[in-house]
N, C-alpha and C. Protein backbone atom coordinates (compact mmCIF):
# COMPACT_ATOMS: atom_id res chain seq x y z
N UNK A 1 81.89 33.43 -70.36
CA UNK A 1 81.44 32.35 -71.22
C UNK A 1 80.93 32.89 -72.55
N UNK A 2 80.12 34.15 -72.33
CA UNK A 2 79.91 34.47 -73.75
C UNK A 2 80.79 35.22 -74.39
N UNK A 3 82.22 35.81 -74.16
CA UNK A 3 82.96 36.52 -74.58
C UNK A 3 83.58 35.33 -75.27
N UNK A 4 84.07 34.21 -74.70
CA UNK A 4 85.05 33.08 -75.28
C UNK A 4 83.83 31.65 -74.88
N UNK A 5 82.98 31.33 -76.15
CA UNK A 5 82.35 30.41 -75.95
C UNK A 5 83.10 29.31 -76.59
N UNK A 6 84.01 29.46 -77.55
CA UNK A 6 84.43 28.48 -78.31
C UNK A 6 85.29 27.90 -77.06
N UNK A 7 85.87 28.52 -75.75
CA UNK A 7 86.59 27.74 -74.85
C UNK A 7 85.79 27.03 -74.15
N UNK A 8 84.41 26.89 -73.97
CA UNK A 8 83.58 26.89 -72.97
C UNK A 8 82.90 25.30 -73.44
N UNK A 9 82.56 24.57 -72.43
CA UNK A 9 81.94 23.02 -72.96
C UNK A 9 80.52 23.10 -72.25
N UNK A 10 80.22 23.75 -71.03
CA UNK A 10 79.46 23.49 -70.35
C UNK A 10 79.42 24.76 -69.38
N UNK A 11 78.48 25.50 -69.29
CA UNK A 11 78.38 26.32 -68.09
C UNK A 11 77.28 25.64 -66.81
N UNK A 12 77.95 25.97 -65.47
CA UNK A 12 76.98 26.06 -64.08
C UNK A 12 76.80 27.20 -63.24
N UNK A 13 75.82 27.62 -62.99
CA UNK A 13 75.37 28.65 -62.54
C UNK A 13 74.57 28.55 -61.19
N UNK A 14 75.41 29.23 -60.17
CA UNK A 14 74.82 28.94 -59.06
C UNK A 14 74.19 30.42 -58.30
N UNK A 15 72.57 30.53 -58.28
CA UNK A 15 71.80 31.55 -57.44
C UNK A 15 72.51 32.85 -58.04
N UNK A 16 72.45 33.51 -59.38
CA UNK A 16 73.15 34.41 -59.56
C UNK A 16 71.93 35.25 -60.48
N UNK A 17 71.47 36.98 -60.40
CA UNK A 17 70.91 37.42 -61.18
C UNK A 17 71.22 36.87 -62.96
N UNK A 18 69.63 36.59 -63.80
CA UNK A 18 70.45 36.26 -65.15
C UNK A 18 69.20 37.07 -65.59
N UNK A 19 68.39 37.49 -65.85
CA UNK A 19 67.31 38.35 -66.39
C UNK A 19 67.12 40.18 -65.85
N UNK A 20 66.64 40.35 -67.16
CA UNK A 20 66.38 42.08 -66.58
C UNK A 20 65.30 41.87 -65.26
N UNK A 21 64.47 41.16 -65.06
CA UNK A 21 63.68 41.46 -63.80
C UNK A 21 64.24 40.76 -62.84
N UNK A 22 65.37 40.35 -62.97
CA UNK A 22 66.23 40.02 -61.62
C UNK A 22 66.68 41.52 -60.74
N UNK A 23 65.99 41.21 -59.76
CA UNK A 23 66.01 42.24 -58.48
C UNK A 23 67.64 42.37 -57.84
N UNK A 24 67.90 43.39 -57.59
CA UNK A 24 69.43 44.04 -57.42
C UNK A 24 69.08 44.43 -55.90
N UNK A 25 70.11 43.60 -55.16
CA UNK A 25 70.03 43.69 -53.75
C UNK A 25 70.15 44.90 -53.83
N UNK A 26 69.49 45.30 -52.19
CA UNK A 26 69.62 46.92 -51.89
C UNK A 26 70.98 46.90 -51.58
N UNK A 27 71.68 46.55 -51.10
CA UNK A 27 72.93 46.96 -50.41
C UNK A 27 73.83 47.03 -51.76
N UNK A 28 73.32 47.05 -52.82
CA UNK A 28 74.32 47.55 -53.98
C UNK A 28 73.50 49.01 -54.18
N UNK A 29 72.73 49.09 -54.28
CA UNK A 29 72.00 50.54 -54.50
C UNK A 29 72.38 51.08 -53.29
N UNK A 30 72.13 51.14 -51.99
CA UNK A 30 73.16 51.54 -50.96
C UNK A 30 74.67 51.83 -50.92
N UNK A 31 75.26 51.03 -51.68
CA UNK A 31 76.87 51.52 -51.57
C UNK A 31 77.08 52.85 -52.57
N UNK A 32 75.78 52.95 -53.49
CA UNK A 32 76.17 53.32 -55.08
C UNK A 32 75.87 55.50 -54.15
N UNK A 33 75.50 55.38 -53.16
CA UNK A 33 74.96 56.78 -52.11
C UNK A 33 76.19 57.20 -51.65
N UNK A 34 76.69 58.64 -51.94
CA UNK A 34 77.73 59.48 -51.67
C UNK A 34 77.78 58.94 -50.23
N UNK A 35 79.18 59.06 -49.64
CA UNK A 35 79.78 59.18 -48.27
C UNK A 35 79.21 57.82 -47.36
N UNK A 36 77.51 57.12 -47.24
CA UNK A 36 77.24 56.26 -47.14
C UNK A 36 77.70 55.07 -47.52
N UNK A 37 78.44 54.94 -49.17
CA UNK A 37 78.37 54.03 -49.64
C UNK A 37 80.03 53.76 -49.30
N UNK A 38 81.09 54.72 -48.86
CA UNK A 38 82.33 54.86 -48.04
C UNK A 38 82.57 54.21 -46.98
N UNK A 39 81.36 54.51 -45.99
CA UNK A 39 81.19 53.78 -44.55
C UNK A 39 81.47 52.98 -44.64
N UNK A 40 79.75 52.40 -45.56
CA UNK A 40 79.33 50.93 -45.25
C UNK A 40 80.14 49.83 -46.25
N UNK A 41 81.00 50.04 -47.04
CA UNK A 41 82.15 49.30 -47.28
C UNK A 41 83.27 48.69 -46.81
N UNK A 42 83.28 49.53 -45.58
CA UNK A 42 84.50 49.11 -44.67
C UNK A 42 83.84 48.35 -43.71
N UNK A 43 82.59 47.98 -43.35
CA UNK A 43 81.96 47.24 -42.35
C UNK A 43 82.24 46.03 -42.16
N UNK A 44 82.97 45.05 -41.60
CA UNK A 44 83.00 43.84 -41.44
C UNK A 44 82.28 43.03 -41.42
N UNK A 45 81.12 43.27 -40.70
CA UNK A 45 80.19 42.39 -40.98
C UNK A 45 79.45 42.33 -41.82
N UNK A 46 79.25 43.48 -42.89
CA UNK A 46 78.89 43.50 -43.91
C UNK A 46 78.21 42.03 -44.70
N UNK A 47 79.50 41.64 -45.19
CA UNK A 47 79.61 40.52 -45.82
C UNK A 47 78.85 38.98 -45.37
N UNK A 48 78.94 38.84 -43.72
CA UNK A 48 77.90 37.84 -43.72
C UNK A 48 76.90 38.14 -43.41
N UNK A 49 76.36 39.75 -42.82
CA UNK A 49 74.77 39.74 -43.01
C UNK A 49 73.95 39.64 -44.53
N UNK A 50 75.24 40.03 -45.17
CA UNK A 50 74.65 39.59 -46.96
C UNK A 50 74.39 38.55 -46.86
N UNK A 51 75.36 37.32 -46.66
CA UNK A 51 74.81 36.09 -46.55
C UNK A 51 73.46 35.71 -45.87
N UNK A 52 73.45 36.04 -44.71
CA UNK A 52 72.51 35.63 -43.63
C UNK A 52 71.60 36.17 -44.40
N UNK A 53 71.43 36.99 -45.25
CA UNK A 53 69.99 37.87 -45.37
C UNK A 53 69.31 37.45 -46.67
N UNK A 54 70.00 36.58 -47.47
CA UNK A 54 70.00 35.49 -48.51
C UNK A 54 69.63 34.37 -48.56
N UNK A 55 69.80 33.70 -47.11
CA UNK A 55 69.78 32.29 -46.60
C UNK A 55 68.32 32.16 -45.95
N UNK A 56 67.76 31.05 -45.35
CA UNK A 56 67.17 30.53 -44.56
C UNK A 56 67.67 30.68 -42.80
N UNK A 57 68.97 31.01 -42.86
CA UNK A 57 69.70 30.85 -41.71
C UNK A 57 70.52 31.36 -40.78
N UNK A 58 71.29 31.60 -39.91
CA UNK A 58 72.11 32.46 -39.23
C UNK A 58 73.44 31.79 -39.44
N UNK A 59 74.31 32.60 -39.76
CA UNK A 59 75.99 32.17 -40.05
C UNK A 59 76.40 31.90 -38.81
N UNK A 60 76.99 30.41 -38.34
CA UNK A 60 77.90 30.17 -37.14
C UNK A 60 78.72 31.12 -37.03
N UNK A 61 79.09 31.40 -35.91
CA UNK A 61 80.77 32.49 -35.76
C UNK A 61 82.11 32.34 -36.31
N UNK A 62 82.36 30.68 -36.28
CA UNK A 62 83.40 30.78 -36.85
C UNK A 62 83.18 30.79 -38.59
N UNK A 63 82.07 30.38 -39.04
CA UNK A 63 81.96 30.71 -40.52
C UNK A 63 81.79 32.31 -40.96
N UNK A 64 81.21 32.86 -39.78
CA UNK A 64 81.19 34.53 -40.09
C UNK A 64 82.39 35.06 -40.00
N UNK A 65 83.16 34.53 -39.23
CA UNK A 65 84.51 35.18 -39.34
C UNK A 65 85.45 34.94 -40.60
N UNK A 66 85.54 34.05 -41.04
CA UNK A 66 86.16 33.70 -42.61
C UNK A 66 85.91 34.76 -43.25
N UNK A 67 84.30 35.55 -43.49
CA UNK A 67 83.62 36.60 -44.02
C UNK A 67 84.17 37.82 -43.84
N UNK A 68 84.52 37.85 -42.80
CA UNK A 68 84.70 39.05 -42.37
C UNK A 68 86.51 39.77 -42.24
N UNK A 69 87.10 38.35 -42.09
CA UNK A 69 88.67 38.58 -42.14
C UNK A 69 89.31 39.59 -43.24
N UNK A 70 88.88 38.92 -44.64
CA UNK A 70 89.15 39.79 -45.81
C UNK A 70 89.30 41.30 -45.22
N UNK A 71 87.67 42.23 -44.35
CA UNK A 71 87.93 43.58 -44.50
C UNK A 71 88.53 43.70 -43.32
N UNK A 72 89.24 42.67 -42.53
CA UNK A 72 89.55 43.35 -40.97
C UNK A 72 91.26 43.45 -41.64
N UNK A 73 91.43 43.04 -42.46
CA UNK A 73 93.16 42.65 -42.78
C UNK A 73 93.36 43.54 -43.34
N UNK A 74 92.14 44.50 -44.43
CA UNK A 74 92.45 45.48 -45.10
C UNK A 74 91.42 46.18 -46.05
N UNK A 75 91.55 47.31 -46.10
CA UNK A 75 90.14 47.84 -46.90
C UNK A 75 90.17 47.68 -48.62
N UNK A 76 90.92 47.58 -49.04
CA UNK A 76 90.92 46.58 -50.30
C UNK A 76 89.69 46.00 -50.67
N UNK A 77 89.23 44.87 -49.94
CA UNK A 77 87.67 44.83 -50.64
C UNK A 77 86.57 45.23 -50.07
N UNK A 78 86.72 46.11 -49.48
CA UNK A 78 85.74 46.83 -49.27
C UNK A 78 85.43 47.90 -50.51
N UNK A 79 86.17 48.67 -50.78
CA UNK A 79 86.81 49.38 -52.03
C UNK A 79 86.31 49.01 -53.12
N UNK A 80 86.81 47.88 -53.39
CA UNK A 80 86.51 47.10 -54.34
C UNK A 80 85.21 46.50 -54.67
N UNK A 81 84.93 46.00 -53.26
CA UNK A 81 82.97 45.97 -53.81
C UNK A 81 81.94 47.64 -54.08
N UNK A 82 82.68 48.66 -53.23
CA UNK A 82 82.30 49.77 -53.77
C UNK A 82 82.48 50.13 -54.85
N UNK A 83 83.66 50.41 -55.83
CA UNK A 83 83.90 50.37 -57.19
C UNK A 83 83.07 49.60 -58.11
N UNK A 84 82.94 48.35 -57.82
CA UNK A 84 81.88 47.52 -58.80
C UNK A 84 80.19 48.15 -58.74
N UNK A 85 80.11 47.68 -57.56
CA UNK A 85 78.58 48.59 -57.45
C UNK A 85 78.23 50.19 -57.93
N UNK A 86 79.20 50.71 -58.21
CA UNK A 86 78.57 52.31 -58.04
C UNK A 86 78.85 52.17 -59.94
N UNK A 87 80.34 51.25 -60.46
CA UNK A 87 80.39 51.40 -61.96
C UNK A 87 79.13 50.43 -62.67
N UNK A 88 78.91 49.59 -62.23
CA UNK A 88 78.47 48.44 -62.96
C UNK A 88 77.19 48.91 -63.16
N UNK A 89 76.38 48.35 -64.41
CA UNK A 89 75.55 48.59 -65.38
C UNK A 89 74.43 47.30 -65.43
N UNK A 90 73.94 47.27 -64.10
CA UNK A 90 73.06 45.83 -63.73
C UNK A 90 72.59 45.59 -65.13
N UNK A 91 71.41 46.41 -65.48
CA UNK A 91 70.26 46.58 -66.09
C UNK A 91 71.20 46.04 -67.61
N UNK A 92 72.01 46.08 -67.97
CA UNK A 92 73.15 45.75 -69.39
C UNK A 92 73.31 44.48 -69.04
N UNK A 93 74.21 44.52 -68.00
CA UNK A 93 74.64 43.34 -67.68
C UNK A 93 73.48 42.24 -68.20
N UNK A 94 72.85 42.40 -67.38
CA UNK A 94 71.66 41.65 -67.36
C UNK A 94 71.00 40.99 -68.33
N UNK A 95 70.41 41.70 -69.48
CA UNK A 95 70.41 42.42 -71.14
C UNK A 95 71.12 41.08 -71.50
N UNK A 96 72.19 41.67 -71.48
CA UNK A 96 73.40 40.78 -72.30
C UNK A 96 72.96 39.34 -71.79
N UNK A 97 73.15 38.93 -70.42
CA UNK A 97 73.28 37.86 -70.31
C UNK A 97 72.10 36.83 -71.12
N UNK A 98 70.82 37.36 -70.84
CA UNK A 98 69.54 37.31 -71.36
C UNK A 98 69.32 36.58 -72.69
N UNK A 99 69.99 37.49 -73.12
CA UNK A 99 70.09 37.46 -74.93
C UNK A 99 71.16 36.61 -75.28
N UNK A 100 72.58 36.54 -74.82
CA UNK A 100 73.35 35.84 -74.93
C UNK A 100 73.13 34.35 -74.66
N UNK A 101 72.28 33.98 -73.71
CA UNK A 101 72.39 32.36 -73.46
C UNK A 101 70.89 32.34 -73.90
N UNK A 102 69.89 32.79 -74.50
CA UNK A 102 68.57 32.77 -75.52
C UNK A 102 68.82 31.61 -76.33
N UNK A 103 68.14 30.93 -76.44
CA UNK A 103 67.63 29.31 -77.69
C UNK A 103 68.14 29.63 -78.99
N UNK A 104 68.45 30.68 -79.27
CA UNK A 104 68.61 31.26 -80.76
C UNK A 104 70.18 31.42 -80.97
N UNK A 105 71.24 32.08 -79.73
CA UNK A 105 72.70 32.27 -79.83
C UNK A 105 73.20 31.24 -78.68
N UNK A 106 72.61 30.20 -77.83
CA UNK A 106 73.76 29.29 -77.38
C UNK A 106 73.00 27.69 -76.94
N UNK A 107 73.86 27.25 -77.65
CA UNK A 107 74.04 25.72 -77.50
C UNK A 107 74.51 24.30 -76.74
N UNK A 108 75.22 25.01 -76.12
CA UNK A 108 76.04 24.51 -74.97
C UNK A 108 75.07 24.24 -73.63
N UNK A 109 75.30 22.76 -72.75
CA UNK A 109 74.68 22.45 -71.87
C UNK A 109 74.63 23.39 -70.79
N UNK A 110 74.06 24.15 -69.31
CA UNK A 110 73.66 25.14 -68.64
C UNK A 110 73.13 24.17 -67.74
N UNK A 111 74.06 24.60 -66.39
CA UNK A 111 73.31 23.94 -64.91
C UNK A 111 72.69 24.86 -64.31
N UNK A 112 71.44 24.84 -63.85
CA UNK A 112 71.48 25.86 -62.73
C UNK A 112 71.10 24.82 -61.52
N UNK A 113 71.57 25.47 -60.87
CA UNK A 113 71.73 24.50 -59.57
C UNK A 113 71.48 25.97 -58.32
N UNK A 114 70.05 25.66 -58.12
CA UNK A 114 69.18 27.31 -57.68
C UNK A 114 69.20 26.45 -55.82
N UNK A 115 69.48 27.41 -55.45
CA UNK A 115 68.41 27.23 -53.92
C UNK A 115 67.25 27.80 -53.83
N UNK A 116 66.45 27.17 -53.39
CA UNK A 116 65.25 27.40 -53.38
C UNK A 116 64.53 28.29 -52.05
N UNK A 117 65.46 28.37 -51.05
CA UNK A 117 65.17 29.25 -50.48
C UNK A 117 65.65 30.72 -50.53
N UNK A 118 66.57 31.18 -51.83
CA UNK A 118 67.39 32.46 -51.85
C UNK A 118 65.95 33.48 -51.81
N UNK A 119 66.56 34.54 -50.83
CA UNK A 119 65.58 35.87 -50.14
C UNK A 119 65.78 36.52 -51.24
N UNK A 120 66.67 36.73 -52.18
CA UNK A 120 67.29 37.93 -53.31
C UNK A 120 66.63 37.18 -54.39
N UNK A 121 66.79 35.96 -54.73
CA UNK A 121 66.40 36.19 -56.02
C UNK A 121 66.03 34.49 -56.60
N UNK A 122 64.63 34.75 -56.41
CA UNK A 122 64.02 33.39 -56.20
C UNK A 122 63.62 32.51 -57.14
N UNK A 123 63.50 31.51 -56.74
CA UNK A 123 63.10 30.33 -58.14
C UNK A 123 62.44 30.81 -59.26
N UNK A 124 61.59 31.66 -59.52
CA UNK A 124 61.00 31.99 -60.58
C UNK A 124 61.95 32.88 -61.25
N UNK A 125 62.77 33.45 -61.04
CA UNK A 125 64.26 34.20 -61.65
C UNK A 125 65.06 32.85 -62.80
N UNK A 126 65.18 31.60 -61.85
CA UNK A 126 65.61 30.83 -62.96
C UNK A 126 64.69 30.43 -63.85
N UNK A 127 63.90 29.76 -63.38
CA UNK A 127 62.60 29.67 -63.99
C UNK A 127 62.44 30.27 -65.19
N UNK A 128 62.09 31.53 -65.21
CA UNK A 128 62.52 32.46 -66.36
C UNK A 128 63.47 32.48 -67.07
N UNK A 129 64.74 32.29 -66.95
CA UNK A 129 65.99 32.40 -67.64
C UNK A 129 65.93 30.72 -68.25
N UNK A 130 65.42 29.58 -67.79
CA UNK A 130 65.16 28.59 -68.65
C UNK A 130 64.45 28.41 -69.62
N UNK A 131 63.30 29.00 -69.57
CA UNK A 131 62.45 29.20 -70.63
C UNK A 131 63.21 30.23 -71.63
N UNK A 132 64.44 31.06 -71.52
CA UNK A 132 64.69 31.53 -72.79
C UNK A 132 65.56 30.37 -73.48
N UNK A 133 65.54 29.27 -73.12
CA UNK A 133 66.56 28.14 -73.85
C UNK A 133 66.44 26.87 -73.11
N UNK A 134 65.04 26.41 -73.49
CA UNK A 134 64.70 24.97 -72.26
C UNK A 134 65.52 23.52 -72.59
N UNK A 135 66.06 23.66 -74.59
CA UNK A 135 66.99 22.73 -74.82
C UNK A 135 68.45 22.53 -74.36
N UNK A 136 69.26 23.67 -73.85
CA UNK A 136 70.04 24.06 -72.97
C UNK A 136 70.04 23.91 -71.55
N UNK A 137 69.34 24.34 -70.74
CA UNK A 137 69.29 24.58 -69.69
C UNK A 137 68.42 23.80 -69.18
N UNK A 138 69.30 23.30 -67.87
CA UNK A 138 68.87 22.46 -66.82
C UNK A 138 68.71 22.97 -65.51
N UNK A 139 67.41 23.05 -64.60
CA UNK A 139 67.35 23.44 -63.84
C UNK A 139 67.68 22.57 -62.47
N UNK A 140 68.49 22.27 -61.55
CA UNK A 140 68.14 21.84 -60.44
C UNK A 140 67.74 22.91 -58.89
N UNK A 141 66.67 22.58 -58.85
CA UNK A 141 66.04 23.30 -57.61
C UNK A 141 67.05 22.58 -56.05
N UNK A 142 67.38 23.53 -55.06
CA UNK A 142 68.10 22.74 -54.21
C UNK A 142 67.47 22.96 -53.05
N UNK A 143 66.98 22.21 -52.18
CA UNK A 143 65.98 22.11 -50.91
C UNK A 143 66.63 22.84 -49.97
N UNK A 144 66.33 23.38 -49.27
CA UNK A 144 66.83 24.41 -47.98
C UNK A 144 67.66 25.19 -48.38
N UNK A 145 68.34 25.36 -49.40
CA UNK A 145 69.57 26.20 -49.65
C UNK A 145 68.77 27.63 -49.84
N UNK A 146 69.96 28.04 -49.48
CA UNK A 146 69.25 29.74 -49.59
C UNK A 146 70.03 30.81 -50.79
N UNK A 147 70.71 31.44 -50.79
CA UNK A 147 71.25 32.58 -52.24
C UNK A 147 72.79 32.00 -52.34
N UNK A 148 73.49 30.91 -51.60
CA UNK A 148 74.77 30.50 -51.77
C UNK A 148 74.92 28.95 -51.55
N UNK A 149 74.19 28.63 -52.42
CA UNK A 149 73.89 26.96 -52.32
C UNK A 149 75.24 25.94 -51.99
N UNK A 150 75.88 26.61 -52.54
CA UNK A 150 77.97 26.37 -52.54
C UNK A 150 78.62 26.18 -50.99
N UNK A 151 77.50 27.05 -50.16
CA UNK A 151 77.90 27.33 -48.97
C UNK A 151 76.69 26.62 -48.22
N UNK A 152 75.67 26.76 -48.29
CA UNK A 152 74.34 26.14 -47.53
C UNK A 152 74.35 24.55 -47.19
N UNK A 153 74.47 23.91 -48.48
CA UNK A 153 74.29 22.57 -48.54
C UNK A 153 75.06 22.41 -49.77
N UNK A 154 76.55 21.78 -49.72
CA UNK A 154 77.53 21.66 -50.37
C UNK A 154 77.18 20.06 -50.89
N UNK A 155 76.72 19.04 -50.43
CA UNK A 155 76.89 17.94 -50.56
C UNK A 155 75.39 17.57 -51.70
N UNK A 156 74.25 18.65 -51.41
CA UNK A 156 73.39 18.77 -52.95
C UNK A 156 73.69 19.39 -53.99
N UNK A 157 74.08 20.54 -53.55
CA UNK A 157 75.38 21.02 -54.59
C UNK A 157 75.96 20.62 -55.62
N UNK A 158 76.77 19.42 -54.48
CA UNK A 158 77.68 19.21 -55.25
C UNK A 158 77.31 18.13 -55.76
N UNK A 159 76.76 17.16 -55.87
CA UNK A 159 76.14 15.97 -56.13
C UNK A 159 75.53 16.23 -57.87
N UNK A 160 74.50 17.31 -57.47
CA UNK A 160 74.16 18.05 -59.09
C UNK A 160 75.25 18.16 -60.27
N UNK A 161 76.15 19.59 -59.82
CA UNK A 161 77.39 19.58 -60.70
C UNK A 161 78.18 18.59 -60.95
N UNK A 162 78.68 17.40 -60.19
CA UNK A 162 79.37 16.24 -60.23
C UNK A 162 78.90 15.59 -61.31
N UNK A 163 77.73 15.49 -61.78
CA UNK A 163 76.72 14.41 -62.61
C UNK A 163 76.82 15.24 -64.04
N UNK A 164 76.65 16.78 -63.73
CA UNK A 164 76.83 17.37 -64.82
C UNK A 164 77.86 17.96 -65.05
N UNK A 165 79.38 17.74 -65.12
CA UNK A 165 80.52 17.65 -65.21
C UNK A 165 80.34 15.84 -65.67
């Protein structure tokens, strides 16, 4: 969005680090560890104890398995979430985003549509990132949802973005 804003009408943002004091799950600092970070990439379950450990909740089986198919079919993203984590430049990233959607460089309407129960990275994360642009940005807080609101409770979710679309 900030590379090509002139394409952009409206951004929504769901439970995602947007400030430098947004906290960086361990299991990215974990993958970023010689020979460790090899293993635990190929782990299958990986992927929904991330979830589960984000949430309020325990992943049904058959929703954990959706999760988990990707690395049983092939190590491809496993790989691939290793590559991102060990290159990527949180602390920039971060920076950028910060400054980029700030009251001063963007204009454009901003959903956040937060769960309020996310373990990683909690209401006061958006909280913060609204106050750098409170004429922009709209916060909706989402009740029980935990770090994947998309997935938790789809029907508050979606109800939010629907209105703002």
């Amino acid at each position: 969005a900030l590379k090509n804003s002139s394409k952009v009408l409206k951004v929504a943002i769901l439970n995602s680090p947007l400030t430098v004091s947004s906290p960086v799950p361990g299991l990215f600092n974990q993958l970023r560890l010689p020979l460790f970070g090899e293993f635990t990439c190929q782990n299958a379950v990986l992927a929904e104890r991330f979830i589960e450990a984000g949430s309020p909740y325990v992943l049904k089986s058959e929703k954990a398995d959706v999760y988990r198919l990707p690395y049983l079919s092939s190590g491809a993203p496993g790989f691939a979430l290793l590559e991102a984590a060990r290159k990527a430049n949180f602390r920039d990233v971060l920076s950028r985003i910060s400054a980029g959607f700030a009251s001063n460089s963007w204009e454009k309407p901003i959903l956040l549509a937060w769960g309020i129960s996310d373990k990683y990275l909690p209401l006061p994360i958006a909280e913060e990132f609204q106050k750098g642009n409170p004429a922009a940005i709209k916060l909706e807080p989402i009740e029980g949802a935990g770090h994947m609101p998309q997935e938790d409770w789809q029907r508050k979710g979606c109800d939010g973005l629907r209105s703002f679309w």
